[in-house]
Structures are given as C-alpha cells and as structure tokens.
C-alpha atoms as a PDB file:
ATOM      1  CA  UNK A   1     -32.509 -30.076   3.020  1.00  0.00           C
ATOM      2  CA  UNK A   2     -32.765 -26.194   2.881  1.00  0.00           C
ATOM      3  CA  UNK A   3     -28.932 -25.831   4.342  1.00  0.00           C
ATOM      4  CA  UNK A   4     -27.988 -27.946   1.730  1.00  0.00           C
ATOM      5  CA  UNK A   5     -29.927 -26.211  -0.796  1.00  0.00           C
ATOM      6  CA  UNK A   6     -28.477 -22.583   0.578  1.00  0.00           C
ATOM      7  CA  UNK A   7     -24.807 -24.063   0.733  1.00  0.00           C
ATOM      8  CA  UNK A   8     -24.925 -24.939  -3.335  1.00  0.00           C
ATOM      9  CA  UNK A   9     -26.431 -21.640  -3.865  1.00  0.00           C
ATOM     10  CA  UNK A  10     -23.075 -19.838  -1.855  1.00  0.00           C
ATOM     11  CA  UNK A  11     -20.879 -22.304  -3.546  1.00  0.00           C
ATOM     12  CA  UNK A  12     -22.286 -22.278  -6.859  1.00  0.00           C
ATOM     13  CA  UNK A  13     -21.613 -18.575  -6.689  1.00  0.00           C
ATOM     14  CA  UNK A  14     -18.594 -18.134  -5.391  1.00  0.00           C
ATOM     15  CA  UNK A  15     -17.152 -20.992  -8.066  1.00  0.00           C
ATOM     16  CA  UNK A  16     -18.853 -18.201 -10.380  1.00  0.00           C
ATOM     17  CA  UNK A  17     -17.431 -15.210  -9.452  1.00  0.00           C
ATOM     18  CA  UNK A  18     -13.760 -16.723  -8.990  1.00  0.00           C
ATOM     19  CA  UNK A  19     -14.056 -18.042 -12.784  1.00  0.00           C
ATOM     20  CA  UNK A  20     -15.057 -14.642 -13.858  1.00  0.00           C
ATOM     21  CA  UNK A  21     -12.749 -13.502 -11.975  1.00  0.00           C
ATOM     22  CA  UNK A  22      -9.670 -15.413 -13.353  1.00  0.00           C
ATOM     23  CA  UNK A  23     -11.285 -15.321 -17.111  1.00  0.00           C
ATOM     24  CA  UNK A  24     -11.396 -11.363 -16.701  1.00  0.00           C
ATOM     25  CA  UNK A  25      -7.718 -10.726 -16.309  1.00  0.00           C
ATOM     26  CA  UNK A  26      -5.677 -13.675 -13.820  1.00  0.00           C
ATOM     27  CA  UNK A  27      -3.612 -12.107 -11.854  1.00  0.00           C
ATOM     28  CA  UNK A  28      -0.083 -11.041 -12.515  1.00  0.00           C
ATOM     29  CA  UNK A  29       2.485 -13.076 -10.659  1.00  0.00           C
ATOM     30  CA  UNK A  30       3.905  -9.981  -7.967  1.00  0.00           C
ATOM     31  CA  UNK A  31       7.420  -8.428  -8.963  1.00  0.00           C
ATOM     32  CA  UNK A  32      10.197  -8.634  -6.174  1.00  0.00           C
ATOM     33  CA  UNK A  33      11.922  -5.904  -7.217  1.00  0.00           C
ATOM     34  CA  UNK A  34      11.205  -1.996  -8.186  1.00  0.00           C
ATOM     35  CA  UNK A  35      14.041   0.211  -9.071  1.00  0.00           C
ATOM     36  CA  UNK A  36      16.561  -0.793  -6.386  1.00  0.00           C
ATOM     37  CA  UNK A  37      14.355  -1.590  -3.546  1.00  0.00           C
ATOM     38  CA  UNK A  38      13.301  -5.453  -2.810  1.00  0.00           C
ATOM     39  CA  UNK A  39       9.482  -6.421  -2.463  1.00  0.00           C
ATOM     40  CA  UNK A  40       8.086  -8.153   0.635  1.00  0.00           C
ATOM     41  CA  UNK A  41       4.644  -8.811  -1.075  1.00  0.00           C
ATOM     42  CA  UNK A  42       3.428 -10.601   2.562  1.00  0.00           C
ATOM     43  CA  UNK A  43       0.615 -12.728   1.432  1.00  0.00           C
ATOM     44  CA  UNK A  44      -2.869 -12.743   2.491  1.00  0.00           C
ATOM     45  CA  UNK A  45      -2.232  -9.094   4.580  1.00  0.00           C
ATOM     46  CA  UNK A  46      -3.184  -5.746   3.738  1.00  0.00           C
ATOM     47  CA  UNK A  47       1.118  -4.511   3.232  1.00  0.00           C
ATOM     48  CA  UNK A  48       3.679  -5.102   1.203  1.00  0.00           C
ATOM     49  CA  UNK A  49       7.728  -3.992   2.512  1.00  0.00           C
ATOM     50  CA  UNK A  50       9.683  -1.880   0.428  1.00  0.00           C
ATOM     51  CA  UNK A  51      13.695  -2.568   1.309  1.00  0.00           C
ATOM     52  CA  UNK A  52      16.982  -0.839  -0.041  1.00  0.00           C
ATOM     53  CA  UNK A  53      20.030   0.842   0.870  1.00  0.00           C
ATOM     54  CA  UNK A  54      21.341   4.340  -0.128  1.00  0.00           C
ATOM     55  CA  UNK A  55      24.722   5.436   0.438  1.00  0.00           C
ATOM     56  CA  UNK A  56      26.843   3.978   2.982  1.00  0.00           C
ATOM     57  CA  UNK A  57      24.611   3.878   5.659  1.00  0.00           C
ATOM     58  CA  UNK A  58      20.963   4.392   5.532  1.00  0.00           C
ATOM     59  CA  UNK A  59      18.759   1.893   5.609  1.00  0.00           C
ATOM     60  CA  UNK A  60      15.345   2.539   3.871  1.00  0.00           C
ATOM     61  CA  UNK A  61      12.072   0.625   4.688  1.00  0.00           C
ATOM     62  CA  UNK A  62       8.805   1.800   2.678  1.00  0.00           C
ATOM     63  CA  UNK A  63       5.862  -0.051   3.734  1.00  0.00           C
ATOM     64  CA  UNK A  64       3.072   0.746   1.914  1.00  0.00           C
ATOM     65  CA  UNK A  65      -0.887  -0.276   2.719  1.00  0.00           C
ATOM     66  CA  UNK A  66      -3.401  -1.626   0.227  1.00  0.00           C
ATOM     67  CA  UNK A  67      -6.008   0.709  -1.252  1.00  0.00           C
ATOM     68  CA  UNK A  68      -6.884   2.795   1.892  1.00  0.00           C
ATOM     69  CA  UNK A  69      -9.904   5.739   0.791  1.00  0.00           C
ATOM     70  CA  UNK A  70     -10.438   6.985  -2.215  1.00  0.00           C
ATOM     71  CA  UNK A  71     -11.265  11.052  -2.983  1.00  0.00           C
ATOM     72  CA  UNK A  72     -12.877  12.003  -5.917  1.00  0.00           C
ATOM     73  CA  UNK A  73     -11.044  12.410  -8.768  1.00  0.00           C
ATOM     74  CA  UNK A  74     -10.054  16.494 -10.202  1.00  0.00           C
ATOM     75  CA  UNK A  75     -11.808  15.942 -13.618  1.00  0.00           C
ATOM     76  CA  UNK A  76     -15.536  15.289 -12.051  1.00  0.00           C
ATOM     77  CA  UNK A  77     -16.900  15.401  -8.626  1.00  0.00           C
ATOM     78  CA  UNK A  78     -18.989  12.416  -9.316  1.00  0.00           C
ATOM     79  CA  UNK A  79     -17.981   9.733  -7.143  1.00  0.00           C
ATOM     80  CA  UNK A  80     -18.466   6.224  -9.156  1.00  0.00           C
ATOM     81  CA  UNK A  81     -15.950   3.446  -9.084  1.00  0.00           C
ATOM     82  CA  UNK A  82     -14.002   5.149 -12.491  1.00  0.00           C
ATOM     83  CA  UNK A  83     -13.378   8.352 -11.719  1.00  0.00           C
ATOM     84  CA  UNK A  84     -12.124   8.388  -7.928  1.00  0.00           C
ATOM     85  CA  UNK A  85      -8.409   8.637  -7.215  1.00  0.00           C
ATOM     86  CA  UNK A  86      -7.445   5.398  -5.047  1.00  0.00           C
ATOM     87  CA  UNK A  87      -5.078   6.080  -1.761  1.00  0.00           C
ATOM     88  CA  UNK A  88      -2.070   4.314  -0.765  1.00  0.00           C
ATOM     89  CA  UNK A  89      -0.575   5.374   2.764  1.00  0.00           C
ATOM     90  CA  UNK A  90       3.293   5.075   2.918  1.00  0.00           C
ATOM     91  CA  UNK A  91       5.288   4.596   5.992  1.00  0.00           C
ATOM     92  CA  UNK A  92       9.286   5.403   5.232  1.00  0.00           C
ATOM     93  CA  UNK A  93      11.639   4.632   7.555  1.00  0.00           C
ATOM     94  CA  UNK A  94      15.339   6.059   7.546  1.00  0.00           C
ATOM     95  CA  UNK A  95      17.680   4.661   9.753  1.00  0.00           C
ATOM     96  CA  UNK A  96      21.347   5.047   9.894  1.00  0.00           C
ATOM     97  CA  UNK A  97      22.404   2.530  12.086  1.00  0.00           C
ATOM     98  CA  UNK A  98      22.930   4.873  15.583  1.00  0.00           C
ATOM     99  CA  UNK A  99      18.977   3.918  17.082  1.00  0.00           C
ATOM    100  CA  UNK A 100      17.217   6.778  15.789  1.00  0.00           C
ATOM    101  CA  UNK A 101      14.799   6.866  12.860  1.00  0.00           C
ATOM    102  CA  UNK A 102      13.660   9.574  10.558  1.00  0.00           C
ATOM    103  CA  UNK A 103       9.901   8.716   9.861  1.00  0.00           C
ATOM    104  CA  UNK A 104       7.694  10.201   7.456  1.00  0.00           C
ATOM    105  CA  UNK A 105       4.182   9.287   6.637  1.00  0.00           C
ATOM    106  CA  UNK A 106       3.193   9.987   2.741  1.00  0.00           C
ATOM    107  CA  UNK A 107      -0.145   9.780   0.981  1.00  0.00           C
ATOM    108  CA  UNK A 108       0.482   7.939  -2.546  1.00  0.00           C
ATOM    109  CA  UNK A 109      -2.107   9.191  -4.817  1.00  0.00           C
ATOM    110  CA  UNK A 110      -1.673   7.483  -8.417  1.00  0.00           C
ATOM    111  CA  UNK A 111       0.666   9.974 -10.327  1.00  0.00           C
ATOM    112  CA  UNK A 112       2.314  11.754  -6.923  1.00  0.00           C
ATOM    113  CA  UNK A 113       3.595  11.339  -3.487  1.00  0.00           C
ATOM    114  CA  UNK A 114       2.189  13.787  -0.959  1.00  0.00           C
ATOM    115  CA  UNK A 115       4.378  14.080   2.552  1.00  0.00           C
ATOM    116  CA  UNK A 116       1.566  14.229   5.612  1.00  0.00           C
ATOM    117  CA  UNK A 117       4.088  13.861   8.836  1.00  0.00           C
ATOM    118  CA  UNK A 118       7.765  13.573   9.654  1.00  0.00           C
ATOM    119  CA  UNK A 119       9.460  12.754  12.570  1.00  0.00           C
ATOM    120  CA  UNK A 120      12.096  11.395  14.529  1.00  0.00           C
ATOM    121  CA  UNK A 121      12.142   8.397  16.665  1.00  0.00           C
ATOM    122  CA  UNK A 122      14.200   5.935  18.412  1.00  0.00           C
ATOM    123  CA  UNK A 123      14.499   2.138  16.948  1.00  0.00           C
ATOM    124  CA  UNK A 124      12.273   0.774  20.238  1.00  0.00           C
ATOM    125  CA  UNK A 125       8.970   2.136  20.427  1.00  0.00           C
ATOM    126  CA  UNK A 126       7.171   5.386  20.700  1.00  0.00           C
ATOM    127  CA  UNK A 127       6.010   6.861  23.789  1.00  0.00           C
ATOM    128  CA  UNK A 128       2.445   7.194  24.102  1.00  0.00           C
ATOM    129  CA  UNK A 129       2.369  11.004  23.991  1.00  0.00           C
ATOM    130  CA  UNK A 130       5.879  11.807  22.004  1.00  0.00           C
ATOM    131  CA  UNK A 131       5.664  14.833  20.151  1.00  0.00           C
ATOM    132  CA  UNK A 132       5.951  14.550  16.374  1.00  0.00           C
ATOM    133  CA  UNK A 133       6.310  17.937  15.184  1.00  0.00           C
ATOM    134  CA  UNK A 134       4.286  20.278  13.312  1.00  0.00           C
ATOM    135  CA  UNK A 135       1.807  19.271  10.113  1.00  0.00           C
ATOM    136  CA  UNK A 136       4.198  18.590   7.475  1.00  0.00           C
ATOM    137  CA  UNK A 137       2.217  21.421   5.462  1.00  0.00           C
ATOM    138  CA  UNK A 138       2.804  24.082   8.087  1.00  0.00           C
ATOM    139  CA  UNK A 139       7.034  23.839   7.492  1.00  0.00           C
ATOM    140  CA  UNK A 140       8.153  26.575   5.550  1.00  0.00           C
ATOM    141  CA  UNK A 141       7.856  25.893   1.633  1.00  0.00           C
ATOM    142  CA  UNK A 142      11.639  25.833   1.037  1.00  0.00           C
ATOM    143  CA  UNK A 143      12.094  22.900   3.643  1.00  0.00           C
ATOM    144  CA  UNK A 144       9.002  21.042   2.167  1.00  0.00           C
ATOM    145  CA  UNK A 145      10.524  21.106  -1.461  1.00  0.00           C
ATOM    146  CA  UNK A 146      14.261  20.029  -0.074  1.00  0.00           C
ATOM    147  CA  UNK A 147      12.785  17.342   1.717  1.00  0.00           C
ATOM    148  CA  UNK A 148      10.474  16.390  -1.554  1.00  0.00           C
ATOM    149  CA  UNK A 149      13.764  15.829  -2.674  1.00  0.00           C
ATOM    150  CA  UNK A 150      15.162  14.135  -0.055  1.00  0.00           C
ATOM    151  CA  UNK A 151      13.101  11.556  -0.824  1.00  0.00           C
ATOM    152  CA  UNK A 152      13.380  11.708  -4.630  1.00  0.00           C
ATOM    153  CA  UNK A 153      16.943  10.718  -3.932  1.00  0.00           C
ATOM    154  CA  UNK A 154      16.538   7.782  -2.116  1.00  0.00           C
ATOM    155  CA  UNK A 155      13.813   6.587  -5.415  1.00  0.00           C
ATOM    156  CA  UNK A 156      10.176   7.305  -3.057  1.00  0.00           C
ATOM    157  CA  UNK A 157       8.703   9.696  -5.536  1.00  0.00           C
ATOM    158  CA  UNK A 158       5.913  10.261  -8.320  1.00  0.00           C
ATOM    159  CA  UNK A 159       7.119   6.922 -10.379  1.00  0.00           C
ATOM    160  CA  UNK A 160       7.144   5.033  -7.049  1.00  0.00           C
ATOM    161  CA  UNK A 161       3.457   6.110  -6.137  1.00  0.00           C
ATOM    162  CA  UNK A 162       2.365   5.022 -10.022  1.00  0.00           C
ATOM    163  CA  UNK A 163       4.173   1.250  -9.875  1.00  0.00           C
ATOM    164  CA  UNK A 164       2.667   1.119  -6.289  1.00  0.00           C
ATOM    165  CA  UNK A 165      -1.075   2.055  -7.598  1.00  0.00           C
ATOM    166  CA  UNK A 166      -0.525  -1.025 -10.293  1.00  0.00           C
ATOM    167  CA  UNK A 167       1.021  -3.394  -8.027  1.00  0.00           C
ATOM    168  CA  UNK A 168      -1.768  -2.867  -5.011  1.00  0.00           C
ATOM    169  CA  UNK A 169      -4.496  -3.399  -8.489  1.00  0.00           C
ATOM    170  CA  UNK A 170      -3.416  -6.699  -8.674  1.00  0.00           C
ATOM    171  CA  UNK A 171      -2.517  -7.457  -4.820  1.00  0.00           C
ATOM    172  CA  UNK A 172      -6.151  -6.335  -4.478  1.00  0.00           C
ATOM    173  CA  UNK A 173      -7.281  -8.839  -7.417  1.00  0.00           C
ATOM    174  CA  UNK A 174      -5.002 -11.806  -6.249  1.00  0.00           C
ATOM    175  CA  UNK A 175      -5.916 -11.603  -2.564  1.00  0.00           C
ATOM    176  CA  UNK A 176     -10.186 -11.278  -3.349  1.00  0.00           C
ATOM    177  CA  UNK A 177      -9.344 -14.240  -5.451  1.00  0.00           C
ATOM    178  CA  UNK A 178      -7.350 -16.352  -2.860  1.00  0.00           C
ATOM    179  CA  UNK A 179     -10.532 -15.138  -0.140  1.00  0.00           C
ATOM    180  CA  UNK A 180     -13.155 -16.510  -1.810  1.00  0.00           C
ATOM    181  CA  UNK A 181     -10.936 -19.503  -2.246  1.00  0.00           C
ATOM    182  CA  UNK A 182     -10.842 -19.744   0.864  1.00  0.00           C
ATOM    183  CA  UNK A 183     -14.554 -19.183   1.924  1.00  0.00           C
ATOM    184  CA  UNK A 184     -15.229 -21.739  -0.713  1.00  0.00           C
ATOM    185  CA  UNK A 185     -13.343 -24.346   0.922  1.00  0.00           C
ATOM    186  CA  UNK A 186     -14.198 -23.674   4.476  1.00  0.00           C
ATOM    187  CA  UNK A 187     -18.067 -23.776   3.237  1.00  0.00           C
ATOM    188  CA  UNK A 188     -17.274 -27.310   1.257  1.00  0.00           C
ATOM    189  CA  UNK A 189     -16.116 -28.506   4.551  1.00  0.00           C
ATOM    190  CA  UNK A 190     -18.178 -31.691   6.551  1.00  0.00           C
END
C-alpha cells in the first residue's frame, strides 16, 4: 500500500510540473538552419552540430554543448538564477579536405564569442600527449584579433553566440520536458 501511495505522489507531481511546464511557455519547435550553417539538434543529448561550407574547400563543423557553468553576471556579483551569464562551449572544426584540422575551442557567453585554444590536428585521433600550443590569450594581440576575424568570416561570431544562448533555452526546456516524460512512464510501468 505505501509504494503505491509514494508512486501517485511521484506521478502526481511530475504530471504537475510537465503541465506547468508546457502552460508556461511550450517549447519552440528547433530551427534547422542559422545563417548558412545546417542544425543537427541530436535529440535527447547534451549537443547540437553546426554544418556549412565556406569557400571552395573548407569544411566547417561547430558543435556546441548545452548550458555548461554559469559566472556571475558584470552588473552584480550576486549569484541568483537572473543575473548569471550562462556558458556555451564551442568546438570548431576547419578542415580542408588534405587530413589535417584547424581546431579551436571557444567559450560562447550570451552577447560574444571568446577563443580559449587553437590547434592543429590530423582527421584520426589525437595522441595522448600532442602538444596544442600556447593559451590562446598568450598569442600576440594582433594574431588574436586576425583570427577573431577569421572566424567572423566563416559566420562563428557575437550573433552566433546570441542565437546559440536562445536555441540551448529551449533545447534545455524541451529536453527537461521529454525527461520527466520519460521518468513518468518508466514509473507508470507494471
């Protein structure tokens, strides 16, 4: 009688928080597209794929996590859920079809993309103890701002970071929604 009794109680709430949920704002259905690169929205994981091509040959792959930390946000250093600046971490990957791959890691706060790493790499995998170069912030400031625009050229820049903060806001909504869905039904189960 009691697991009965504490299986309503979990159900019962989760059927309430998903209604709240959906009656607060449902979630948007995900675009496929942003600017010129194609979405890979990858349901129920924590990524989404960012394709396109630029020029003749340069293949460009931005994958991009859900909301990853959080810092607190320049106009207070209270830290409540409102006025924290969420974090995105962005994985580009340029390849120009000869095996090697120009990576660079990026931190995508919402109005700007910050450049953490870049390196080189071959298509197949990464040796255990390959070197990666320098911090990205230790390259002289006249590189850092040419390859700031290296990237603005091939569309991962400040606009990108804001349409990615939006999108991952209601990635984050839909997948809570489709978990507790899920946790529902497994919990319904005989």
């Amino acid at each position: 009688m009691r697991k009965s009794a504490f299986q309503d109680n979990i159900l019962r709430l989760l059927r309430n928080e998903i209604q709240y949920e959906l009656e607060r704002g449902p979630p948007k259905e995900p675009v496929t597209k942003f600017n010129s690169f194609t979405i890979d929205d990858r349901p129920g994981e924590q990524w989404i794929t960012l394709k396109r091509k630029f020029a003749r040959n340069e293949e460009i792959k931005v994958e991009a996590t859900m909301f990853d930390g959080s810092v607190p946000s320049p106009v207070s250093g209270d830290i409540t859920k409102d006025n924290v600046q969420l974090h995105i971490t962005l994985i580009v990957n340029i390849s120009k079809g000869n095996g090697n791959v120009l990576e660079i890691m990026c931190s995508a706060w919402p109005d700007s993309i910050e450049i953490t790493k870049l390196f080189t790499r071959t298509s197949e995998k990464m040796p255990a103890q390959a070197y990666v170069g320098p911090d990205f912030k230790e390259l002289d400031d006249e590189l850092q701002d040419s390859l700031y625009e290296f990237l603005d050229a091939r569309g991962i820049n400040d606009e990108m970071s804001a349409f990615l903060h939006e999108y991952m806001k209601n990635k984050d909504r839909t997948e809570y929604i489709k978990w507790m869905g899920i946790v529902k039904s497994y919990i319904e189960k005989k």
